[in-house]
C-alpha atoms as a PDB file:
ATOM      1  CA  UNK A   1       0.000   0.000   0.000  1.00  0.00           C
ATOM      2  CA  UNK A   2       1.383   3.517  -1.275  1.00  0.00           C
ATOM      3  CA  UNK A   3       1.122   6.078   1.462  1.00  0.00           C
ATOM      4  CA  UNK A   4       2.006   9.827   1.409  1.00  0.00           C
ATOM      5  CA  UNK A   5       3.168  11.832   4.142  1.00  0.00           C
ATOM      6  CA  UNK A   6       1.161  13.511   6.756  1.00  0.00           C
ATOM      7  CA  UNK A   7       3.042  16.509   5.834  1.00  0.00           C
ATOM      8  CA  UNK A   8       1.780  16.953   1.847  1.00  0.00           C
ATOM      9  CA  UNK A   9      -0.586  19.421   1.361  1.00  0.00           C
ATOM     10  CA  UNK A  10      -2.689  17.189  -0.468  1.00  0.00           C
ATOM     11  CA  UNK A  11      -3.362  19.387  -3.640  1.00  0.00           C
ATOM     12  CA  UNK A  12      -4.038  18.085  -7.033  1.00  0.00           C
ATOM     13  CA  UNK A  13      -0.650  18.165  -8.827  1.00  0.00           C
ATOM     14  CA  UNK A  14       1.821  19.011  -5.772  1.00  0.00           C
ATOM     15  CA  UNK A  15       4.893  17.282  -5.378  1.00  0.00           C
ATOM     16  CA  UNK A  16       4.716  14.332  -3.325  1.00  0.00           C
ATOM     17  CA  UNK A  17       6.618  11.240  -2.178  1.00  0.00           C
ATOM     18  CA  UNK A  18       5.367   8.506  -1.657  1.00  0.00           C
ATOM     19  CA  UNK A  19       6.358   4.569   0.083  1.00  0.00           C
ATOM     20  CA  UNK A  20       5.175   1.376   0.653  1.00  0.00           C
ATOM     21  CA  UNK A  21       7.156  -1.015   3.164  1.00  0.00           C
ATOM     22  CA  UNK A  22       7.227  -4.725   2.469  1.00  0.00           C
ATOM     23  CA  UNK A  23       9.350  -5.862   5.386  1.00  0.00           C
ATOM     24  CA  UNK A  24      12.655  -6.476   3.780  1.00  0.00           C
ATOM     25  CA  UNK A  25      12.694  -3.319   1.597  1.00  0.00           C
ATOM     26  CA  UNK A  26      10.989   0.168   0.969  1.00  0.00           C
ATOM     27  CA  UNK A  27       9.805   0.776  -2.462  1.00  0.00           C
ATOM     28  CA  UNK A  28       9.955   4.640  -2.844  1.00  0.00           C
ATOM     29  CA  UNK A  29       8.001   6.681  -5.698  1.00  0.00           C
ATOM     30  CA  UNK A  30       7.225  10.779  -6.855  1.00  0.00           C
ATOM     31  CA  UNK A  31       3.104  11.020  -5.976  1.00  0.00           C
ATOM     32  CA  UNK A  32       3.339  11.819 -10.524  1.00  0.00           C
ATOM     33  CA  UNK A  33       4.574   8.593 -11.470  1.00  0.00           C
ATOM     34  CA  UNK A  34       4.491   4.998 -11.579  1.00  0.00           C
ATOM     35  CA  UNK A  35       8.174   3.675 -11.805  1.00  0.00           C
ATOM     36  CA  UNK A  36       9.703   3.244  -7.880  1.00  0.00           C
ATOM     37  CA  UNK A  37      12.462   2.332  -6.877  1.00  0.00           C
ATOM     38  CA  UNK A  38      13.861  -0.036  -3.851  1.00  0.00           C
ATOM     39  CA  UNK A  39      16.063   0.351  -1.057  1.00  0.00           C
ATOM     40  CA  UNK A  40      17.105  -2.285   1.547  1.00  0.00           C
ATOM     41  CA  UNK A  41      16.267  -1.570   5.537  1.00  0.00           C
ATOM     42  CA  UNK A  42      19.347  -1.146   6.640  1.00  0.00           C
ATOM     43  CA  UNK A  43      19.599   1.973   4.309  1.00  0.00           C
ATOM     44  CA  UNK A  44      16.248   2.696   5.039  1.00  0.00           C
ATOM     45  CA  UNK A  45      16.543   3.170   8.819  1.00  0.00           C
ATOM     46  CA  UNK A  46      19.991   4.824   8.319  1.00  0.00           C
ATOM     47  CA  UNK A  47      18.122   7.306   6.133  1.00  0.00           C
ATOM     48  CA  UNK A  48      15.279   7.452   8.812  1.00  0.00           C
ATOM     49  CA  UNK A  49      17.529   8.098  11.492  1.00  0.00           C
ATOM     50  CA  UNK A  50      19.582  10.549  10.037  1.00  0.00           C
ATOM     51  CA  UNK A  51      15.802  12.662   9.515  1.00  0.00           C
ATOM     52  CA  UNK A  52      14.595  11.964  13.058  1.00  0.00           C
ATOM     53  CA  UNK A  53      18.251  13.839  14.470  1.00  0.00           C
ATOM     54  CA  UNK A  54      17.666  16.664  11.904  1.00  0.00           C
ATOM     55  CA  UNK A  55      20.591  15.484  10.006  1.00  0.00           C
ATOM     56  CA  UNK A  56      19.763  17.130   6.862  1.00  0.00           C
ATOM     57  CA  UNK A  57      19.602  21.173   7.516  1.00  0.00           C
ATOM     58  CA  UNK A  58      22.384  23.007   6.294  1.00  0.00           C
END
């Protein structure tokens, strides 16, 4: 299941990304398209981690 964050606005033809978790892997897709692409959990949580501590303001 495809799910968007609580964060976007919602608006017909915003920019959007979305993800669907399958347990091994997090497919990961713009809101506009249909091709995805995959990336394993350990890169996953690495990448979720890095968000949670604010890793990512310059």
């Amino acid at each position: 299941m495809w799910r968007k964050s609580s964060r976007s606005n919602g608006a017909q033809g915003s920019d959007c990304v979305e993800i669907a978790l399958d347990g091994s892997a997090a497919r990961i897709r713009d809101s506009k398209g249909q091709a995805d692409t995959t990336v394993a959990a350990p890169a996953w949580s690495a990448f979720l981690s890095m968000v949670k501590n604010d890793q990512f303001r310059s």
